[in-house]
C-alpha atoms as a PDB file:
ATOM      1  CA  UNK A   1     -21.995 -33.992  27.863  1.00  0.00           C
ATOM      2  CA  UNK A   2     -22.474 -35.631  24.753  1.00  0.00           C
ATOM      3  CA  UNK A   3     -19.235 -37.413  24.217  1.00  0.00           C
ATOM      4  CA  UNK A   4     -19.460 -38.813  27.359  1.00  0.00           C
ATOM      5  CA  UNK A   5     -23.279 -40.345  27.001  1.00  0.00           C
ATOM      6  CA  UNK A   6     -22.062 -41.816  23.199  1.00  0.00           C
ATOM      7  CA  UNK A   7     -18.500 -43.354  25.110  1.00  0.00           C
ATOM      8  CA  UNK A   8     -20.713 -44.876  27.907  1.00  0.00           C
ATOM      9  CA  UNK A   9     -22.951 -46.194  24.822  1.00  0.00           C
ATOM     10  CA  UNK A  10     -20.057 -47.843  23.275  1.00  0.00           C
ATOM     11  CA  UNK A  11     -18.489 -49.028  25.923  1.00  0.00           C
ATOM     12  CA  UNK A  12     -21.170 -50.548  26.679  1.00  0.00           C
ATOM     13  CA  UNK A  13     -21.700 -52.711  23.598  1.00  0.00           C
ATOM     14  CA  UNK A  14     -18.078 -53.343  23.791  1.00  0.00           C
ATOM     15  CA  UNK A  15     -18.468 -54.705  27.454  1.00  0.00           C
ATOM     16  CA  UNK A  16     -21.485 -56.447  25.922  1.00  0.00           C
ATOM     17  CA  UNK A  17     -19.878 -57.685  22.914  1.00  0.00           C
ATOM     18  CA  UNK A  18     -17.053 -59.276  24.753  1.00  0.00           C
ATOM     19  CA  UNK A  19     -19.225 -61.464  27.323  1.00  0.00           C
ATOM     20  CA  UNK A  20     -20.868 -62.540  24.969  1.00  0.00           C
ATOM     21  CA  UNK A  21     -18.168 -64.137  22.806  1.00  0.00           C
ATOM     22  CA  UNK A  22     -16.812 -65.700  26.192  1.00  0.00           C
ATOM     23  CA  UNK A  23     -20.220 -67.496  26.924  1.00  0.00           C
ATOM     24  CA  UNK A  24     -19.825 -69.583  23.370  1.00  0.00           C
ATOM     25  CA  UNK A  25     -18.763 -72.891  23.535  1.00  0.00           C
ATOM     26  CA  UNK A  26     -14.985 -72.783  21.809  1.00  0.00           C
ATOM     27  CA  UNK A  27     -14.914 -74.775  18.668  1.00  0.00           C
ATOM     28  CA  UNK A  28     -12.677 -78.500  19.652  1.00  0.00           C
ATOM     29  CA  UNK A  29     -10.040 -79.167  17.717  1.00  0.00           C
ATOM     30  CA  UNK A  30      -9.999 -82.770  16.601  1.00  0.00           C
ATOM     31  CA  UNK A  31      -7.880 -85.146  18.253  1.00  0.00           C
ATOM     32  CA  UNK A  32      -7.175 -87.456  15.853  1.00  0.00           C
ATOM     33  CA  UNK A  33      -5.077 -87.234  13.470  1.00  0.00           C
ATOM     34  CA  UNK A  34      -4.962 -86.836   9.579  1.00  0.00           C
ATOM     35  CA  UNK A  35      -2.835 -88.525   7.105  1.00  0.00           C
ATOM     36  CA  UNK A  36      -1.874 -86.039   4.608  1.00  0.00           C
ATOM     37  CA  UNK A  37      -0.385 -87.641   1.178  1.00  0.00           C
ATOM     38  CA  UNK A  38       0.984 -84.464   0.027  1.00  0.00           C
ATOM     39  CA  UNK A  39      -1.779 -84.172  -2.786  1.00  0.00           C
ATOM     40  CA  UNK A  40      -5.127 -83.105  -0.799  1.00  0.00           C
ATOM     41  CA  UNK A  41      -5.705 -80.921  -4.088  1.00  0.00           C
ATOM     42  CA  UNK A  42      -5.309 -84.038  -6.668  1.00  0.00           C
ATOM     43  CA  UNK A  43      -8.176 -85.109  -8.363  1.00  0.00           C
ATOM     44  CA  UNK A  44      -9.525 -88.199  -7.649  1.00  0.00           C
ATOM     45  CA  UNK A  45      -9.979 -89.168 -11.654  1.00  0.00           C
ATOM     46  CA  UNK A  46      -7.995 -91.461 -12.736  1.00  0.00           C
ATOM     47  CA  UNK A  47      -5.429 -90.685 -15.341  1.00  0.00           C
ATOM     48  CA  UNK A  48      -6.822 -90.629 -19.084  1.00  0.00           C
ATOM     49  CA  UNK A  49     -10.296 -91.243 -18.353  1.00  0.00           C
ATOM     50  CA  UNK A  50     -12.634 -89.243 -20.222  1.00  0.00           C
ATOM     51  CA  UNK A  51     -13.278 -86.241 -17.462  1.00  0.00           C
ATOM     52  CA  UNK A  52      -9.839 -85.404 -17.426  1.00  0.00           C
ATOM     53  CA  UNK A  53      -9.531 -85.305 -20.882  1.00  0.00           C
ATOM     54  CA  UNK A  54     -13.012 -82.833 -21.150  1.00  0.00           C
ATOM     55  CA  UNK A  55     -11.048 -80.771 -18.078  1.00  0.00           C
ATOM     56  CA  UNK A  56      -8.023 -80.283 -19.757  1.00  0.00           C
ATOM     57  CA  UNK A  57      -9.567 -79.686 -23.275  1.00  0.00           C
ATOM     58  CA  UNK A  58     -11.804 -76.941 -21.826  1.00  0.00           C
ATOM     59  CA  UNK A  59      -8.364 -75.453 -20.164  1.00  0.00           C
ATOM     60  CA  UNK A  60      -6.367 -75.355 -23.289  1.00  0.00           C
ATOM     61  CA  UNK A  61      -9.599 -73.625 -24.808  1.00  0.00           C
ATOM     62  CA  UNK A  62     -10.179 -70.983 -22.418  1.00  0.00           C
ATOM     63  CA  UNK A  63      -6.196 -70.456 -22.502  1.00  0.00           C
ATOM     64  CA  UNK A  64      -6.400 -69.562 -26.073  1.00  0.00           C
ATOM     65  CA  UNK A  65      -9.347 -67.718 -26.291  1.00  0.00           C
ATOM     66  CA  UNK A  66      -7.494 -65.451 -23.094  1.00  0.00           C
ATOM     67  CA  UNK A  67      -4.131 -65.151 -25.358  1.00  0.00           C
ATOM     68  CA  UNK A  68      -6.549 -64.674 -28.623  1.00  0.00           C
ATOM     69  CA  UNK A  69      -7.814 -61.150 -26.417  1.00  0.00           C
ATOM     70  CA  UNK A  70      -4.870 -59.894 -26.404  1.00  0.00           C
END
């Protein structure tokens, strides 16, 4: 008798579960569409200016203190 109170129970909140995730709107998918250059993870900086040059310093750093671990 107990399975079939804790089934009902879950079947239940299945039933429950599944209504409600059919009563939210659906997220749209947008129409228009996007021009994609083929570098969407480029950075915008331009080449040589100073950020880059911090960025890539701090890279080379972190590189070698990983290798100097070893």
């Amino acid at each position: 008798m107990f399975y079939v109170i804790v089934f009902a129970v879950v079947g239940i909140a299945l039933v429950a579960i599944v209504l409600r995730r059919s009563d939210r709107p659906r997220t749209t998918v947008d129409p228009a569409p996007h021009h994609h250059t083929g570098a969407e993870n480029a950075s915008h900086t331009e080449h040589g200016s100073p950020e880059r040059k911090e960025r890539k310093r701090r890279r080379a750093q972190s590189q070698h203190d990983r290798r100097k671990r070893h």
